[in-house]
Structures are given as C-alpha cells and as structure tokens.
Protein backbone atom coordinates (compact mmCIF):
# COMPACT_ATOMS: atom_id res chain seq x y z
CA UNK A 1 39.42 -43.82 -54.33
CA UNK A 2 35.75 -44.56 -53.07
CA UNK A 3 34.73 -48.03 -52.28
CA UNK A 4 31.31 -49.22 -52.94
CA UNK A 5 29.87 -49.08 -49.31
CA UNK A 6 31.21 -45.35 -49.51
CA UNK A 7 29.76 -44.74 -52.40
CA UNK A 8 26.18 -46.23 -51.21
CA UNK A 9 26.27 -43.82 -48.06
CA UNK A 10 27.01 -40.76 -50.06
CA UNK A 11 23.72 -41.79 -52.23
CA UNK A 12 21.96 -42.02 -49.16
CA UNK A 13 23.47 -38.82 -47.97
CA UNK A 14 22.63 -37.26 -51.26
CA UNK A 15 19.00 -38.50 -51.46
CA UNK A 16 18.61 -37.30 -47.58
CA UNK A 17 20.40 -34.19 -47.40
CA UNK A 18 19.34 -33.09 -51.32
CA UNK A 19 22.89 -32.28 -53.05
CA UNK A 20 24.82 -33.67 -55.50
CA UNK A 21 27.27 -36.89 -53.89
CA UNK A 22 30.11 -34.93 -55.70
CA UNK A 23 29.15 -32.39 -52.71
CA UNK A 24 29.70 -35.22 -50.16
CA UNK A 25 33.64 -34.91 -48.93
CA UNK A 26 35.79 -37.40 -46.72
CA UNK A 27 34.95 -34.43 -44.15
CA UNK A 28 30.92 -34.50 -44.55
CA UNK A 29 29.54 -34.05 -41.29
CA UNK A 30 26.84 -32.14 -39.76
CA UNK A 31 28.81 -29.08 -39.36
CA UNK A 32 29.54 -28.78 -43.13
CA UNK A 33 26.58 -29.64 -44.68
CA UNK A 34 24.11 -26.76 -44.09
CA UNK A 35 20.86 -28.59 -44.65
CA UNK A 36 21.49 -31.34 -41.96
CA UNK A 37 19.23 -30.95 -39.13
CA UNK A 38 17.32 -33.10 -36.63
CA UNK A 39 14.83 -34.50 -38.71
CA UNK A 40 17.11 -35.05 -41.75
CA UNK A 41 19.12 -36.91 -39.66
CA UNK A 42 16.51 -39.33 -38.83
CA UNK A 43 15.83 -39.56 -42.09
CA UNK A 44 19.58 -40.56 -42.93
CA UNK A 45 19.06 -42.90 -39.78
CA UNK A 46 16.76 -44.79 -41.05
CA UNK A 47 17.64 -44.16 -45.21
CA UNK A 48 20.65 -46.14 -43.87
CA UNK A 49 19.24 -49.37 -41.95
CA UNK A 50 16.90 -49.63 -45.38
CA UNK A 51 19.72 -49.60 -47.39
CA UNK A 52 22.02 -51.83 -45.31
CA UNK A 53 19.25 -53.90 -43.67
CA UNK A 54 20.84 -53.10 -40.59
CA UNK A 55 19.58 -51.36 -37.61
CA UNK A 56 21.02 -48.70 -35.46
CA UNK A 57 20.84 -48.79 -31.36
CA UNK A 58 19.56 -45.42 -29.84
CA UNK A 59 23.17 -44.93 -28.05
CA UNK A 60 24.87 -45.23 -31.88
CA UNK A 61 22.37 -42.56 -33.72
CA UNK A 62 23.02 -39.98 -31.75
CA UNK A 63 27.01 -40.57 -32.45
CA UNK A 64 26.79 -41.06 -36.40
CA UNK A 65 27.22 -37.33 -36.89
CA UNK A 66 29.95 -37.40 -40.28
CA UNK A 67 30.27 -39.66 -43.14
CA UNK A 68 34.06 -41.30 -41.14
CA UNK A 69 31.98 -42.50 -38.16
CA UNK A 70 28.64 -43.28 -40.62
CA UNK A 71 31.46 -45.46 -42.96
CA UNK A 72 32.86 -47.41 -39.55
CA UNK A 73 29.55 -48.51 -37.69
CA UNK A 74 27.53 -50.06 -41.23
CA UNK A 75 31.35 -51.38 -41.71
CA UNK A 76 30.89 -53.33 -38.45
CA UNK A 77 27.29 -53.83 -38.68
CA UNK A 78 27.60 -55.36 -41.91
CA UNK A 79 29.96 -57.77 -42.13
CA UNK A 80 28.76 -59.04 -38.79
C-alpha cells in the first residue's frame, strides 16, 4: 500500500516524466522509464523541492536516480 509522501512523488514523477502514476512502479528509476533524461531530471529536481519545500545539495541530485532513493532523502529532508 502507498503512503501519502509516495503518492505525492509519483504525481511529481507523473507531471515530470508525462505518464500515468499507475505507470510509476516500486522499481521506477531512470533505466525504466524511457522519457527520463537530463533535463527531465532537473525538472523532477526541482518539481520536488517545490513540492516538499525542501532543497536538494548538488552531491544528492546527482544520486536521486529511482523513486526508493527519491522516497528516502525527502523522507529525511522532511521530517528534519
């Protein structure tokens, strides 16, 4: 079962990456979702501090490369 703070980064992910959140598996990562490139991954960069109000160091972005990892660090960052 999806929790809410799942369920907010798969509408990020879904506004980002344009499919369906139904689309967006425990396994979503850059590798399975075809239309995630550089840019888009910016834009799910920063899609994600706006939503969260949190923001992301340089080391961390270039990490946050599948939803697991995504789910762990605005985990962390927000209930800091």
């Amino acid at each position: 079962m999806e929790d809410k703070l799942e369920a907010q980064i798969k509408n990020v992910m879904s506004a980002i990456f344009d499919i369906p959140t139904n689309q967006i598996g425990d396994d979503a990562s850059s590798d399975t979702i075809e239309s995630w490139d550089s840019l888009k991954h910016m834009n799910l960069i920063v899609g994600l501090e706006e939503e969260f109000d949190i923001e992301f160091n340089d080391e961390d972005i270039g990490s946050l490369l599948n939803l697991k990892l995504i789910k762990l660090f605005v985990e962390e960052m927000v209930t800091i």
